[in-house]
PDB file of N, CA and C in Angstrom:
ATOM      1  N   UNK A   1     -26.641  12.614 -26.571  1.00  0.00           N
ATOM      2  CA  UNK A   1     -25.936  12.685 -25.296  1.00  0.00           C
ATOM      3  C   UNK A   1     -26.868  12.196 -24.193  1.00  0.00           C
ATOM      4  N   UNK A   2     -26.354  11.387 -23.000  1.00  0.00           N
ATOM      5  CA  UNK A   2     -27.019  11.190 -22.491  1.00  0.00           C
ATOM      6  C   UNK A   2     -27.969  12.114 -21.356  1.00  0.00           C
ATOM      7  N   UNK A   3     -28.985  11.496 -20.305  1.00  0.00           N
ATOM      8  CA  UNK A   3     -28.847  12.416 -19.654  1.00  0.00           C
ATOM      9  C   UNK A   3     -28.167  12.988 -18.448  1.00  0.00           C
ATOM     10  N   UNK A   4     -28.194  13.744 -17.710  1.00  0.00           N
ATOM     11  CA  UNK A   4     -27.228  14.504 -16.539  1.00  0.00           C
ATOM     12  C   UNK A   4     -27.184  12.789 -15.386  1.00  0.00           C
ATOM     13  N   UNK A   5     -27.907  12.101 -15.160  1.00  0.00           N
ATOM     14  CA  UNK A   5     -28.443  11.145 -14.106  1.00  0.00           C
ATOM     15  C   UNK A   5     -27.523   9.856 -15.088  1.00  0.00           C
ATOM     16  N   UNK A   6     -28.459   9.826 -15.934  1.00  0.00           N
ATOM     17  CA  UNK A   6     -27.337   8.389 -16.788  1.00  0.00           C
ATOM     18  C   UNK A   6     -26.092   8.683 -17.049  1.00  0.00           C
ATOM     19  N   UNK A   7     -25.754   9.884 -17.228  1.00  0.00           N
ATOM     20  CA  UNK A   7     -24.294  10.447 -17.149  1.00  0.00           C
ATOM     21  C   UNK A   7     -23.088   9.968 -15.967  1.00  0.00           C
ATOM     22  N   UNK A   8     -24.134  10.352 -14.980  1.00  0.00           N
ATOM     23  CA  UNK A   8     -23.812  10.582 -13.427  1.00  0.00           C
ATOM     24  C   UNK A   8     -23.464   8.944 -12.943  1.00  0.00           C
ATOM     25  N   UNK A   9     -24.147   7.918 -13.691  1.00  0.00           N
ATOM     26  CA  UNK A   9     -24.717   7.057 -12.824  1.00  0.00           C
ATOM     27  C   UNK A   9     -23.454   5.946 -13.803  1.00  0.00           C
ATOM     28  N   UNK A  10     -23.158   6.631 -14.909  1.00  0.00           N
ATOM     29  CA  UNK A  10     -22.118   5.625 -15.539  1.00  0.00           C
ATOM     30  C   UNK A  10     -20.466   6.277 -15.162  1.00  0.00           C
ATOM     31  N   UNK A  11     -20.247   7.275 -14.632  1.00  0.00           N
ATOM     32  CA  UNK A  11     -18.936   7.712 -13.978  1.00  0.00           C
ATOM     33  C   UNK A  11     -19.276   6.923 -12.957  1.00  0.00           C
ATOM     34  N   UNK A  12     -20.016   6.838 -12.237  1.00  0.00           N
ATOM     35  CA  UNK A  12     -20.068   5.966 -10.789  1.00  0.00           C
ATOM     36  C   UNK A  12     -19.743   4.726 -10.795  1.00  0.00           C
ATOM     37  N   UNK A  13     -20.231   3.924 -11.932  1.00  0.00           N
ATOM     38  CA  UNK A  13     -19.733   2.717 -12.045  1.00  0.00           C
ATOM     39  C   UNK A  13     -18.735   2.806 -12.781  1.00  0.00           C
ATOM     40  N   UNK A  14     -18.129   3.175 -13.509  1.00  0.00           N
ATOM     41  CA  UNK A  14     -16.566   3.342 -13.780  1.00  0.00           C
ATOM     42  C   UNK A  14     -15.626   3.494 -12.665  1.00  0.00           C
ATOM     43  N   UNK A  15     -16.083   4.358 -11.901  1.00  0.00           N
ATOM     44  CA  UNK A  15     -15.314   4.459 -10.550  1.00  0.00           C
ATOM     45  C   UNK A  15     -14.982   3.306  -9.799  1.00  0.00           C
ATOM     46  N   UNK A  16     -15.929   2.952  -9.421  1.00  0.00           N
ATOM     47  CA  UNK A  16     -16.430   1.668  -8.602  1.00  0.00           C
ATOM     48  C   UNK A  16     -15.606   0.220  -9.576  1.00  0.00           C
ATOM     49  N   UNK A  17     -15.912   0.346 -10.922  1.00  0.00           N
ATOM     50  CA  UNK A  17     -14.844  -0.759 -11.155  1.00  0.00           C
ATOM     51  C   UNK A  17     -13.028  -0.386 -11.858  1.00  0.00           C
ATOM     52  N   UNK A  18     -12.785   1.222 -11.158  1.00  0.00           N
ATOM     53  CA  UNK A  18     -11.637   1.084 -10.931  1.00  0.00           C
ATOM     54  C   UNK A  18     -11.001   0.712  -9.706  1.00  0.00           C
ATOM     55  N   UNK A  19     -12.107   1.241  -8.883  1.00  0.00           N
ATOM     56  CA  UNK A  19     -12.035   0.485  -7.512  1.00  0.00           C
ATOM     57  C   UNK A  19     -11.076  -0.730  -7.287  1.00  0.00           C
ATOM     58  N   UNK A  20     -12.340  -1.379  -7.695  1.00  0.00           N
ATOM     59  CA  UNK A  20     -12.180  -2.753  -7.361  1.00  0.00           C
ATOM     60  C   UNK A  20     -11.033  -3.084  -7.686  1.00  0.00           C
ATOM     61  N   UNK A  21     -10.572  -2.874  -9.433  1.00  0.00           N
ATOM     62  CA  UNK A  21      -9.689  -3.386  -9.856  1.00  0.00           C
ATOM     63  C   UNK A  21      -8.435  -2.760  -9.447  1.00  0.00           C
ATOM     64  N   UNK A  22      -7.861  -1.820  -8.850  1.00  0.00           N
ATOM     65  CA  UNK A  22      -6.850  -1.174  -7.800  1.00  0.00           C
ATOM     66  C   UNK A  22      -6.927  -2.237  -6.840  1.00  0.00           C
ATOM     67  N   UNK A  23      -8.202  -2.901  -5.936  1.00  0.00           N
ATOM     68  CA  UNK A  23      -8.309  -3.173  -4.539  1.00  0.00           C
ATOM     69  C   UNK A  23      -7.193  -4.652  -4.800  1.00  0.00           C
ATOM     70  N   UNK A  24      -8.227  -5.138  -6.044  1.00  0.00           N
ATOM     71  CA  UNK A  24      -7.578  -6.395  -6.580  1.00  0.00           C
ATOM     72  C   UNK A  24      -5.992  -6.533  -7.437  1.00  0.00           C
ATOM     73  N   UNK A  25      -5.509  -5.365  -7.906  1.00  0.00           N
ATOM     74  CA  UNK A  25      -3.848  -5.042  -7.819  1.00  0.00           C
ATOM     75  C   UNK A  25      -2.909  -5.290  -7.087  1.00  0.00           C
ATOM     76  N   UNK A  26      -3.758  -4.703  -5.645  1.00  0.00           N
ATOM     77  CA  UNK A  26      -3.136  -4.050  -4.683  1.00  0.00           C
ATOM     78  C   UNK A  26      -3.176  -5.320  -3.975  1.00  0.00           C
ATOM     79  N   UNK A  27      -4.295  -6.614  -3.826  1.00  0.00           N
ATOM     80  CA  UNK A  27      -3.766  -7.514  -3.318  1.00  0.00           C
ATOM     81  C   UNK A  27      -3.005  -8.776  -4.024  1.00  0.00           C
ATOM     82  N   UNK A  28      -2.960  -8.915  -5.101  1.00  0.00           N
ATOM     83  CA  UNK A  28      -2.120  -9.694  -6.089  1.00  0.00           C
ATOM     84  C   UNK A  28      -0.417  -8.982  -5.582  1.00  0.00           C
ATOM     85  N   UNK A  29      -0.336  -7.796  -5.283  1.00  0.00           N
ATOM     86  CA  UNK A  29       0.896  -7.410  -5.691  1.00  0.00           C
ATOM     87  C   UNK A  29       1.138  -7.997  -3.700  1.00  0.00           C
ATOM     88  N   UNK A  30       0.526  -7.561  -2.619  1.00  0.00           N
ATOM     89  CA  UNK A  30       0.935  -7.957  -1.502  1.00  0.00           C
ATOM     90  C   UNK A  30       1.570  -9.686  -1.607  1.00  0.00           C
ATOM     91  N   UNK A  31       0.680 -10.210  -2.410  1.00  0.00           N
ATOM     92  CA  UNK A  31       0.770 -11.742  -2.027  1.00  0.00           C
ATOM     93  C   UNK A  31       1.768 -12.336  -2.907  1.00  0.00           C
ATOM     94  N   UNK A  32       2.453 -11.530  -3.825  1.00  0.00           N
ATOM     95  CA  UNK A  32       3.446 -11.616  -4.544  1.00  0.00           C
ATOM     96  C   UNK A  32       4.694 -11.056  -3.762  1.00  0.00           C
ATOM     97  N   UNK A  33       4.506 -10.090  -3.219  1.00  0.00           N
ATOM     98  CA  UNK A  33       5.912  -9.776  -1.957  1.00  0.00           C
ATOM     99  C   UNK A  33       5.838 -11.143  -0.780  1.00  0.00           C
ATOM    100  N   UNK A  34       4.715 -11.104   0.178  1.00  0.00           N
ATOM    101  CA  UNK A  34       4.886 -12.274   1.140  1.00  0.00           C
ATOM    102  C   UNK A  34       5.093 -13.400  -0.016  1.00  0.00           C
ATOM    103  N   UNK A  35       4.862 -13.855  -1.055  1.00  0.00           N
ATOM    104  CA  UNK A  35       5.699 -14.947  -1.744  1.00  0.00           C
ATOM    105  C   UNK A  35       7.102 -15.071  -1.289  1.00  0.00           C
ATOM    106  N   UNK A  36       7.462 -14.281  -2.364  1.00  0.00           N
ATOM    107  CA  UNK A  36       9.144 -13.330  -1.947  1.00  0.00           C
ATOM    108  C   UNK A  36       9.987 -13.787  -0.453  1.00  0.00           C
ATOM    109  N   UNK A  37       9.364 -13.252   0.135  1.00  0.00           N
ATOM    110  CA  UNK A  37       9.482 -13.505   1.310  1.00  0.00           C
ATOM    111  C   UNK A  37       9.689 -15.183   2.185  1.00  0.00           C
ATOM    112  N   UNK A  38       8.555 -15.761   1.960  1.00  0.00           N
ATOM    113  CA  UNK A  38       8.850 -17.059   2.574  1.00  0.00           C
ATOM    114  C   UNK A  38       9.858 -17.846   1.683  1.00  0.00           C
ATOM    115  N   UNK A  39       9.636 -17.512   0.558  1.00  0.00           N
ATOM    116  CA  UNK A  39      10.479 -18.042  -0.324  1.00  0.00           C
ATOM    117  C   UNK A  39      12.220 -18.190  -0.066  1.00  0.00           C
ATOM    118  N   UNK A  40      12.364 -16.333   0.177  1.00  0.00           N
ATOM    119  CA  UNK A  40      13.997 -16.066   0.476  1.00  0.00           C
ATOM    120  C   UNK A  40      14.194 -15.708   1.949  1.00  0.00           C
ATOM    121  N   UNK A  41      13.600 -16.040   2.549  1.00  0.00           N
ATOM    122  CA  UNK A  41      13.514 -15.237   4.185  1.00  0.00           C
ATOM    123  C   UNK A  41      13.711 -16.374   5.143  1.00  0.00           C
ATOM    124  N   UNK A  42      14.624 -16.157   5.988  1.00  0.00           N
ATOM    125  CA  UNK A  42      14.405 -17.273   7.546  1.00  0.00           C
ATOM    126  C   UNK A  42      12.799 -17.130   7.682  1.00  0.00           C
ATOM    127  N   UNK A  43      12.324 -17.672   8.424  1.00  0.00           N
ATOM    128  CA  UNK A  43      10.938 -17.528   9.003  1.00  0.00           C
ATOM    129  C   UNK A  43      10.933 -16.389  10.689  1.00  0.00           C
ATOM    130  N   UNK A  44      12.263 -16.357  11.054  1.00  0.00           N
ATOM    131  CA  UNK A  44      12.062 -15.155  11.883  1.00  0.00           C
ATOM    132  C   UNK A  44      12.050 -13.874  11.179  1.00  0.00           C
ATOM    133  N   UNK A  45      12.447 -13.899   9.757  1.00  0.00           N
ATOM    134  CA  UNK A  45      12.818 -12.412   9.473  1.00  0.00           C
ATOM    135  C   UNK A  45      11.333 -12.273   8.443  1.00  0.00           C
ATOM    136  N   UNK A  46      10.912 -12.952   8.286  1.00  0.00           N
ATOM    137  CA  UNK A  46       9.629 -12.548   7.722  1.00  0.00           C
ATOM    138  C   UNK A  46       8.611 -11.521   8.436  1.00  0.00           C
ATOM    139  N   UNK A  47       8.627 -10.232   7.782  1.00  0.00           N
ATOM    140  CA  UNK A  47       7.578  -9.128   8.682  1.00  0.00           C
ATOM    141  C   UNK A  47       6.419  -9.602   9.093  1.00  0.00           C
ATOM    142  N   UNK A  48       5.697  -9.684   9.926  1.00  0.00           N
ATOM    143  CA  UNK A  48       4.595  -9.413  10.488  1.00  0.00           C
ATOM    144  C   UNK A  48       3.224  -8.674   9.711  1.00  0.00           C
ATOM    145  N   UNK A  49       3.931  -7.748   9.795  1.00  0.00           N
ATOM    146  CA  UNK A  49       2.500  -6.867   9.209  1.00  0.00           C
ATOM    147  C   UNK A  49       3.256  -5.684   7.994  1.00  0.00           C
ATOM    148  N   UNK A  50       3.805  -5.963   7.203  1.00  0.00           N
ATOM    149  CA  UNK A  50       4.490  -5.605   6.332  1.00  0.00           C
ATOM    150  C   UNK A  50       3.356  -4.231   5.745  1.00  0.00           C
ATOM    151  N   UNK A  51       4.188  -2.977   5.719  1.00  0.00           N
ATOM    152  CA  UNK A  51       3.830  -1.633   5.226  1.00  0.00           C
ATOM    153  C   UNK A  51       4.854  -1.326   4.336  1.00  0.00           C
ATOM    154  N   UNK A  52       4.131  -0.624   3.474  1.00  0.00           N
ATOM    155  CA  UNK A  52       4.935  -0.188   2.174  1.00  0.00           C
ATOM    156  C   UNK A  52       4.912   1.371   2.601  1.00  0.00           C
ATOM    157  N   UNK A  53       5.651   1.941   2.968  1.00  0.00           N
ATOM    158  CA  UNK A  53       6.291   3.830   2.765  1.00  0.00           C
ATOM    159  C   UNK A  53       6.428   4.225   1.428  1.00  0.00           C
ATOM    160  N   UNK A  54       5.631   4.914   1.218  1.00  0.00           N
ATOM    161  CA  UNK A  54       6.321   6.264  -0.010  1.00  0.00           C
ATOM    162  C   UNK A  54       7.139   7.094  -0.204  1.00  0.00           C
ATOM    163  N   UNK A  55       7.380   7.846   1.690  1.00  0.00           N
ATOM    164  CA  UNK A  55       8.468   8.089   1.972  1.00  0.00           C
ATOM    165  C   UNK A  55       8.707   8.265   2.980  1.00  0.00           C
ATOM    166  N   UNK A  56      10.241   8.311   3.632  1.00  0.00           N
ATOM    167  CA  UNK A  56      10.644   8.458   5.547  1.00  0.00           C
ATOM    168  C   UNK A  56      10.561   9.413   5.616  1.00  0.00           C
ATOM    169  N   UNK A  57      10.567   9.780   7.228  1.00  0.00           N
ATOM    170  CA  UNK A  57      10.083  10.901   7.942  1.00  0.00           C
ATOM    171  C   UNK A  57      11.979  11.442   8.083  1.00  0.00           C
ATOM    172  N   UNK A  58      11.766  12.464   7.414  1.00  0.00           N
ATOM    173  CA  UNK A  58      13.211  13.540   7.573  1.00  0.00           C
ATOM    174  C   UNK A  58      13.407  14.664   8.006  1.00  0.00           C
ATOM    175  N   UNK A  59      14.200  14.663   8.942  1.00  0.00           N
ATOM    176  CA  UNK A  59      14.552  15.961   9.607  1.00  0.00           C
ATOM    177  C   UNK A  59      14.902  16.781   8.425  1.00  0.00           C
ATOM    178  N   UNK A  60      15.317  18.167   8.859  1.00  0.00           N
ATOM    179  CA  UNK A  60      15.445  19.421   7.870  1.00  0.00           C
ATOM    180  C   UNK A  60      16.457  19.226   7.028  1.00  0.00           C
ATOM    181  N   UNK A  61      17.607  18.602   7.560  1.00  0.00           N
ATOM    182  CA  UNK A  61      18.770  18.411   6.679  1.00  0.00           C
ATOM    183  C   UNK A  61      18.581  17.041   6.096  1.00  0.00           C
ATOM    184  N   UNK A  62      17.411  16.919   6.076  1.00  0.00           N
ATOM    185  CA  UNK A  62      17.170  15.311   4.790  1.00  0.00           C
ATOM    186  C   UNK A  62      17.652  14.383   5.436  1.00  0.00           C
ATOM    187  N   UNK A  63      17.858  14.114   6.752  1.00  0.00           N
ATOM    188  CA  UNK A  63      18.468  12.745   6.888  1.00  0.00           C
ATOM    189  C   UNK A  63      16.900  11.717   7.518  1.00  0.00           C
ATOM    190  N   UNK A  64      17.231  10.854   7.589  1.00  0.00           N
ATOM    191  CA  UNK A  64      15.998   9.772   7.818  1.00  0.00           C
ATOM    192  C   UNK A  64      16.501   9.917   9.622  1.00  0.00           C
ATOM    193  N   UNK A  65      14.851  10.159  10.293  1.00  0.00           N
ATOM    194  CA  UNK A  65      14.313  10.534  11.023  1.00  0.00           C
ATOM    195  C   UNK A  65      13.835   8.885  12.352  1.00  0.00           C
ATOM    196  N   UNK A  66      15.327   8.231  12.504  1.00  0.00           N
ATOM    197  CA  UNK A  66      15.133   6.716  12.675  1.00  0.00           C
ATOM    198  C   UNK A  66      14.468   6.813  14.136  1.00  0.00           C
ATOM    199  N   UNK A  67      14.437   7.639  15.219  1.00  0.00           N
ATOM    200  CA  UNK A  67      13.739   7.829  16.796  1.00  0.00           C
ATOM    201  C   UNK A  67      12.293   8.116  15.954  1.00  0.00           C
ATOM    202  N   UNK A  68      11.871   8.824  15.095  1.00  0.00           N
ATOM    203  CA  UNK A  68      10.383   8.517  14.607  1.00  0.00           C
ATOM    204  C   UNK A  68      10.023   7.468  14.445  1.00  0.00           C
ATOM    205  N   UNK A  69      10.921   6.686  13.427  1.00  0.00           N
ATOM    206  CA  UNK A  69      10.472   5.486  12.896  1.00  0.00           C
ATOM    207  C   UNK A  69      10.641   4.411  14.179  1.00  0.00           C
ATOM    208  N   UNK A  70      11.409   4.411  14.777  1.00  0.00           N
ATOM    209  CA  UNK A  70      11.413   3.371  16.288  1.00  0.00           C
ATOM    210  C   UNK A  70      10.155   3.524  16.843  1.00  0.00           C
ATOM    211  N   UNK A  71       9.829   4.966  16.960  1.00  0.00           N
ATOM    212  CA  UNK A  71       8.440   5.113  17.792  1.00  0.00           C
ATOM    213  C   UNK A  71       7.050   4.761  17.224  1.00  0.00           C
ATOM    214  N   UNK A  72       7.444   4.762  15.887  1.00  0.00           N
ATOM    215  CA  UNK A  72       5.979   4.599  14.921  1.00  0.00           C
ATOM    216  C   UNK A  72       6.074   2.918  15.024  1.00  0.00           C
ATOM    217  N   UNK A  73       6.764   2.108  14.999  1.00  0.00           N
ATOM    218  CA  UNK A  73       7.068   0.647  14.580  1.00  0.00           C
ATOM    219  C   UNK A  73       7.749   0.018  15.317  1.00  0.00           C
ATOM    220  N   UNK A  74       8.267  -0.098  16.684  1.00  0.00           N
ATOM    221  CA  UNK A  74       8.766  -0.615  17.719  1.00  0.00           C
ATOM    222  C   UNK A  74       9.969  -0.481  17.748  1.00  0.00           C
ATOM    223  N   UNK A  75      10.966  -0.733  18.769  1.00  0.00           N
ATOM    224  CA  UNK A  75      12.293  -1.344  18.302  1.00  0.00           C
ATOM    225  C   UNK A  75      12.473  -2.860  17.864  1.00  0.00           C
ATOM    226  N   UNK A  76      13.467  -2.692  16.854  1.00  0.00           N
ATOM    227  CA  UNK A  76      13.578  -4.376  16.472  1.00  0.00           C
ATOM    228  C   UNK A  76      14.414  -5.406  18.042  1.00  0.00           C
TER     229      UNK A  76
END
């Protein structure tokens, strides 16, 4: 077994190249949506600065919370 330090020091780089390889997912998959996009989109309706939600902001009775979302992201 190794020791506590070489132990330590090979989770770290495992980490570090899940890292990366998430960072590098995560931009393959953006540049595959703006594809998408210019592809099927007028050029006015193409977002700007395009954010992905996990989920909307909902009032108590579950409905989507759209005076948040105006205020977080402008009016269109």
């Amino acid at each position: 077994m190794p020791s506590p330090n070489a132990y330590t020091l090979l989770l770290a780089r495992a980490r570090a190249r899940a890292r990366a390889r998430a960072r590098a997912r995560a931009r393959a998959e953006a540049e595959a949506r703006a594809r998408v996009c210019r592809e099927r989109l007028a050029h006015y309706k193409i977002p700007r600065r395009p954010e992905i939600l996990t989920d909307f902001p909902r009032t108590v009775s579950g409905r989507v919370r759209k005076v948040e979302l105006r205020r977080r992201y402008g009016t269109p």
